[in-house]
N, C-alpha and C. Protein backbone atom coordinates (compact mmCIF):
# COMPACT_ATOMS: atom_id res chain seq x y z
N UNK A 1 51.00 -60.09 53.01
CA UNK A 1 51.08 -59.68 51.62
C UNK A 1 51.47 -60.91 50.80
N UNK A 2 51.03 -61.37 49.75
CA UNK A 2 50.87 -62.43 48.87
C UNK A 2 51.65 -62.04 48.03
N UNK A 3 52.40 -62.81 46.82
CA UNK A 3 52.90 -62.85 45.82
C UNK A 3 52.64 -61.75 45.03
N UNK A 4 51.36 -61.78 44.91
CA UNK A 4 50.81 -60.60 43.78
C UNK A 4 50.74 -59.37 44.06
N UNK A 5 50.45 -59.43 45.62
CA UNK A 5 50.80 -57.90 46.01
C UNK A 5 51.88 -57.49 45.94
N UNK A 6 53.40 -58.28 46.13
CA UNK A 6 54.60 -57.83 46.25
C UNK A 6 54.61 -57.55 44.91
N UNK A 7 54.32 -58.08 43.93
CA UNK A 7 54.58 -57.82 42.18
C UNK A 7 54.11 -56.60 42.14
N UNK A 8 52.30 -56.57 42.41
CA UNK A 8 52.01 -55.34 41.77
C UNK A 8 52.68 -53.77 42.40
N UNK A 9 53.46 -53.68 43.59
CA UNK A 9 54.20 -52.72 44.30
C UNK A 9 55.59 -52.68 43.50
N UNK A 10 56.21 -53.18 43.61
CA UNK A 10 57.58 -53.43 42.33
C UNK A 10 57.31 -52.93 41.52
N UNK A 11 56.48 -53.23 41.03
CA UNK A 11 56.31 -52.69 39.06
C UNK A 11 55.37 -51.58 39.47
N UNK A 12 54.70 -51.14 40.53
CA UNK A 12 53.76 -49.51 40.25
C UNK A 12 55.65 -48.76 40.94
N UNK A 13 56.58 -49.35 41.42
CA UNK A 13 57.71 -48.51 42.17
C UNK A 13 58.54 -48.01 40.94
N UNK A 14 58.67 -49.14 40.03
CA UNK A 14 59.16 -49.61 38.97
C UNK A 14 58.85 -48.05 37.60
N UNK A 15 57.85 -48.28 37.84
CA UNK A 15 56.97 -47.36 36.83
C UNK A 15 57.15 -46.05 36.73
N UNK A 16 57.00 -45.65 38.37
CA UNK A 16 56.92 -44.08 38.74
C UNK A 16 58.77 -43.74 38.78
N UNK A 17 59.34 -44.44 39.06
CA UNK A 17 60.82 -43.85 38.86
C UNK A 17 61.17 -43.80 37.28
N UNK A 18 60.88 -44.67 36.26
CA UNK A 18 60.93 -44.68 35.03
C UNK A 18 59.89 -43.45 34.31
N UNK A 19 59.26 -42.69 35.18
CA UNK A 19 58.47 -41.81 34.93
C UNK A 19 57.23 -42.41 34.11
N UNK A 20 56.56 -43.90 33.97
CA UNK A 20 55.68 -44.25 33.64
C UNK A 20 54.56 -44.52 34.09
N UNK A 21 54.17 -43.68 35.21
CA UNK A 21 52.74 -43.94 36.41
C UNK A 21 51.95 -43.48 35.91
N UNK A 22 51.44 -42.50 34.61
CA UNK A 22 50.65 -42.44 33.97
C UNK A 22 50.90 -43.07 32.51
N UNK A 23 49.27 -43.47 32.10
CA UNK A 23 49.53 -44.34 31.06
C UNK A 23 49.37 -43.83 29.96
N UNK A 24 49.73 -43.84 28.31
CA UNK A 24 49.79 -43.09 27.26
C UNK A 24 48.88 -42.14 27.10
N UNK A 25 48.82 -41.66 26.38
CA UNK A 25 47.79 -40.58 26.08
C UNK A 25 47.31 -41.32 24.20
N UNK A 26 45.80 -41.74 24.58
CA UNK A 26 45.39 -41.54 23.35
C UNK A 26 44.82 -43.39 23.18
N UNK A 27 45.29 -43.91 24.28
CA UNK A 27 44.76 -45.62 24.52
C UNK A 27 43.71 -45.50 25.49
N UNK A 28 42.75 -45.77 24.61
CA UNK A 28 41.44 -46.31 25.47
C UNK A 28 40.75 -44.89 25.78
N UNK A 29 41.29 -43.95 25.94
CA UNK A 29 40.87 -42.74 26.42
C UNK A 29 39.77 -42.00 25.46
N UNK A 30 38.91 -41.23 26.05
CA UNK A 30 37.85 -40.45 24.82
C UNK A 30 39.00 -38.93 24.96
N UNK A 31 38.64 -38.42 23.47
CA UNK A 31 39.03 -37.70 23.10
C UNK A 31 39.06 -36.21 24.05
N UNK A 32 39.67 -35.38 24.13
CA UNK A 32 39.46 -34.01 25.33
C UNK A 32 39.07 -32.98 24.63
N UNK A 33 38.97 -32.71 23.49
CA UNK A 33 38.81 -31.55 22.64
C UNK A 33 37.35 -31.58 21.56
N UNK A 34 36.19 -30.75 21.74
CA UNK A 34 35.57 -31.03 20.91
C UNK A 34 35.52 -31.76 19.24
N UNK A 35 36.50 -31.23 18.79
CA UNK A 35 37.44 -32.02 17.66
C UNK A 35 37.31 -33.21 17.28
N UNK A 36 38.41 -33.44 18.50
CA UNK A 36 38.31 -34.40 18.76
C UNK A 36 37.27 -35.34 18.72
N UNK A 37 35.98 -35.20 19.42
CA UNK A 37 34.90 -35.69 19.57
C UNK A 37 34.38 -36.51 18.27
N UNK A 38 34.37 -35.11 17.98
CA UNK A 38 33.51 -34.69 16.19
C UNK A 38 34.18 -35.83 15.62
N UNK A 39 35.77 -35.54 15.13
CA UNK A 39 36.44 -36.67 14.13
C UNK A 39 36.12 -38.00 14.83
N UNK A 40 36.32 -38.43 15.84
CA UNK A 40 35.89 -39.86 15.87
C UNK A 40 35.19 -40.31 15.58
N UNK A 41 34.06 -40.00 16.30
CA UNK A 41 32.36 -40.40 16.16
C UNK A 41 32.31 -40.48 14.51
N UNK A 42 33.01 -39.13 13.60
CA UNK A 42 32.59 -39.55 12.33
C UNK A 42 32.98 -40.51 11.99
N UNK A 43 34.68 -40.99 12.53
CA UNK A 43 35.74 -42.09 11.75
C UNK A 43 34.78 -43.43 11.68
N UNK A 44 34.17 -43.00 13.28
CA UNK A 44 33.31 -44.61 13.93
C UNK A 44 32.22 -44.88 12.84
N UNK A 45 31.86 -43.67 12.46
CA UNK A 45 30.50 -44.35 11.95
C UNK A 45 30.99 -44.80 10.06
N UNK A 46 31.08 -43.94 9.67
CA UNK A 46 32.10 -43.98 8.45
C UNK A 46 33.02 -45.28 8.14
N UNK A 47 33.79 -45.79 9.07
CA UNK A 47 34.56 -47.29 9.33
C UNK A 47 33.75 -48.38 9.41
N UNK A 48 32.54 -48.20 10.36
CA UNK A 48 31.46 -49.22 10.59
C UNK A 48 30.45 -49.48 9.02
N UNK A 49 30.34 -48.63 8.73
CA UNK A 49 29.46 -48.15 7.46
C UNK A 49 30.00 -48.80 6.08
N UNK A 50 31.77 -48.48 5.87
CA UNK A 50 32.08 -48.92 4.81
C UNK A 50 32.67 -50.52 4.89
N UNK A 51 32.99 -51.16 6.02
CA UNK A 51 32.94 -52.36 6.05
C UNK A 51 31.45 -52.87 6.25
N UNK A 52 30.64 -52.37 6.30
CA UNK A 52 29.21 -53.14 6.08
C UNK A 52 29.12 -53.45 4.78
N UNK A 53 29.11 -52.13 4.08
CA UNK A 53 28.40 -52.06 2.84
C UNK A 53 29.59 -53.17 2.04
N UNK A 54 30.61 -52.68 2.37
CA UNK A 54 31.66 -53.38 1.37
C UNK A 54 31.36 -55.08 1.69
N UNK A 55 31.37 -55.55 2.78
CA UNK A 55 30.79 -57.23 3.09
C UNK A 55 29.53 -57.79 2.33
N UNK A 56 28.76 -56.72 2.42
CA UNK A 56 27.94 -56.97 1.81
C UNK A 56 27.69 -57.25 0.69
N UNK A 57 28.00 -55.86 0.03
CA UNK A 57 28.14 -56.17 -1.66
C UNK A 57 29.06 -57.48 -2.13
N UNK A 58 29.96 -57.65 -1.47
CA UNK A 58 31.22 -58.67 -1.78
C UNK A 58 30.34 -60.22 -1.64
N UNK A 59 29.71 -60.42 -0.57
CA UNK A 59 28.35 -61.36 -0.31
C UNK A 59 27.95 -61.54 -1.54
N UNK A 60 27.18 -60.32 -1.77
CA UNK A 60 25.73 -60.52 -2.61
C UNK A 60 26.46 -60.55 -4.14
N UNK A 61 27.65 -60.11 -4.54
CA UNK A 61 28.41 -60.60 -5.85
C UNK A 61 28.89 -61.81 -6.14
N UNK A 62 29.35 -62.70 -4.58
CA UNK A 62 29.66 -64.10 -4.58
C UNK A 62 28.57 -65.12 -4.68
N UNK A 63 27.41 -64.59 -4.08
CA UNK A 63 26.61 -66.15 -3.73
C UNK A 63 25.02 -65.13 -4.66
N UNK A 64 25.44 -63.98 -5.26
CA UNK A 64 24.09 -64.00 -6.44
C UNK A 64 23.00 -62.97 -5.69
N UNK A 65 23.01 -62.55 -4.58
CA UNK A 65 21.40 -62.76 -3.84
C UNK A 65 21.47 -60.99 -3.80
N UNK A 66 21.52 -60.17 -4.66
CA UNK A 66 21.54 -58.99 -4.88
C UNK A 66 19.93 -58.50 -4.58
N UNK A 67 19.79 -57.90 -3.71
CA UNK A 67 20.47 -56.68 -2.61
C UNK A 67 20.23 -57.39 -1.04
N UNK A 68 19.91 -58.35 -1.15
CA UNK A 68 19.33 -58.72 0.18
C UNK A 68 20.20 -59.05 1.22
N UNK A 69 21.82 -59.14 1.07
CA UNK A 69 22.80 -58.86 2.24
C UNK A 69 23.62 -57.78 2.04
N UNK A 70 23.68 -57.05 0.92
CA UNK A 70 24.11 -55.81 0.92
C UNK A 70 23.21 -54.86 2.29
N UNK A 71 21.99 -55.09 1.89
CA UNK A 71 20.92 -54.05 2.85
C UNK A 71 21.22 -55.18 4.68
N UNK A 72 20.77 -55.94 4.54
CA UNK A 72 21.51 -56.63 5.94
C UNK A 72 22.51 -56.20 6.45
N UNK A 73 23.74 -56.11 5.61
CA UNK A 73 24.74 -55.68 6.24
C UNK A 73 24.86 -54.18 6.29
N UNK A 74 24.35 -53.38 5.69
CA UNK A 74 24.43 -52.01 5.51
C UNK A 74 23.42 -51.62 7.31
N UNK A 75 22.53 -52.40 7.15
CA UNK A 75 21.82 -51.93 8.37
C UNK A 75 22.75 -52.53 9.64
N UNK A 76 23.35 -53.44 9.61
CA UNK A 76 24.59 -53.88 10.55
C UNK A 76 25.52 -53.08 10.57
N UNK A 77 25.99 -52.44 9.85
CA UNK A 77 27.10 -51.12 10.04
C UNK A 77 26.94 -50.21 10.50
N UNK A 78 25.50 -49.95 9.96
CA UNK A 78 24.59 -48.46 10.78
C UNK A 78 25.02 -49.22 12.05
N UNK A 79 24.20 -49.97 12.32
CA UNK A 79 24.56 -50.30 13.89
C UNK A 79 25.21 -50.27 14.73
N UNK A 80 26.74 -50.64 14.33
CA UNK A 80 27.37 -51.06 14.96
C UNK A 80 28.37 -49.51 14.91
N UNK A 81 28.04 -48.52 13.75
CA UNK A 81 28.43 -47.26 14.05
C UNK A 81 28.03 -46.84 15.09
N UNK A 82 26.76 -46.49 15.25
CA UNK A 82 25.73 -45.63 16.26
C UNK A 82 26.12 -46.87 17.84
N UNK A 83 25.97 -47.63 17.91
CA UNK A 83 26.76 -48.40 18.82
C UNK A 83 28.16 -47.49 19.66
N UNK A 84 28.99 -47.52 18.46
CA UNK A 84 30.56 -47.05 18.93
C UNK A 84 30.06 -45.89 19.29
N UNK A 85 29.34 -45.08 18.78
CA UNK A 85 29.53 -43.48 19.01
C UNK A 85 28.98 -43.62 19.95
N UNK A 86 28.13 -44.18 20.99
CA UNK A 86 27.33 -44.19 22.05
C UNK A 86 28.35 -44.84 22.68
N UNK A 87 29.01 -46.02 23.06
CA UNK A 87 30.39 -45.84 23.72
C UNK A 87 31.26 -45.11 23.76
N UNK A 88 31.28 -44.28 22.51
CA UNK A 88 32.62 -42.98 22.81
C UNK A 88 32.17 -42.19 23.79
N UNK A 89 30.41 -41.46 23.70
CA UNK A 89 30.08 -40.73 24.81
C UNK A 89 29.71 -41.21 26.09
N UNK A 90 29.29 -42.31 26.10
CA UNK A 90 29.15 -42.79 27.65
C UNK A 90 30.22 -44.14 27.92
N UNK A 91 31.30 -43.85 28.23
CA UNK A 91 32.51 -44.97 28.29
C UNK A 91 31.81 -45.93 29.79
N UNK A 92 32.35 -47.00 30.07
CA UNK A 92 32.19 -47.68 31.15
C UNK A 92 33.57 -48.04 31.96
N UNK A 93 32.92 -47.33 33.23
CA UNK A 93 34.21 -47.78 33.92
C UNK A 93 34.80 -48.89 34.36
N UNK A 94 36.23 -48.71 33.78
CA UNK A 94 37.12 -50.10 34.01
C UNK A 94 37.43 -50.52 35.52
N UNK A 95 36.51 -51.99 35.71
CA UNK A 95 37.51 -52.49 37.09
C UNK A 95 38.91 -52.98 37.13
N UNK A 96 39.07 -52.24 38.41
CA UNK A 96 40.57 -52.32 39.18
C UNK A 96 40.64 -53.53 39.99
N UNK A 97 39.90 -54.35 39.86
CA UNK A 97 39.47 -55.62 40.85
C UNK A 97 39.13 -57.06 40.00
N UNK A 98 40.29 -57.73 40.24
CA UNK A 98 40.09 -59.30 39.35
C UNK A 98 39.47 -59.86 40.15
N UNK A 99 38.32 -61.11 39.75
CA UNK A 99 38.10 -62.25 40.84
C UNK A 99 38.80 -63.10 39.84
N UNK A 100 39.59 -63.66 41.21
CA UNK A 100 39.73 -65.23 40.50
C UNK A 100 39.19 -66.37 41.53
């Protein structure tokens, strides 16, 4: 047993007597309640959406070039909404395994 193994046994021993062997509720995790679901996905797309548009316009008021990075960025928000909401429903599982 190596260094790192003795650490990571300590602190999982560490954890479960401090009653912390499970980890928060509400980090990293998808939502459990249809509700739930619903409000995110909207927050996601809605959040993605109004920092587009808002970059944009703020762009195209500074450097003149009205509408042509407003709509750039507006279609970048779409994106990057519909993006998140497609990670909220299909998450990827986290490795438990570093290479170093």
């Amino acid at each position: 047993m190596n260094e790192r193994d003795g650490f990571e046994e300590r602190l999982r021993q560490a954890r479960s007597k401090q009653g912390l062997d499970t980890p928060p509720a509400g980090r990293g995790k998808a939502p459990q309640s249809p509700w739930g679901f619903g409000l995110r996905a909207g927050v996601e797309v809605v959040s993605a959406l109004v920092v587009g548009i808002g970059l944009g316009f703020w762009l195209d008021r500074w450097l003149g070039t009205w509408p042509w990075l407003f709509l750039v960025f507006f279609v970048m928000g779409s994106a990057a909404g519909v993006l998140n909401v497609y990670r909220l429903f299909n998450p990827r599982p986290r490795s438990r395994t570093r290479s170093d």
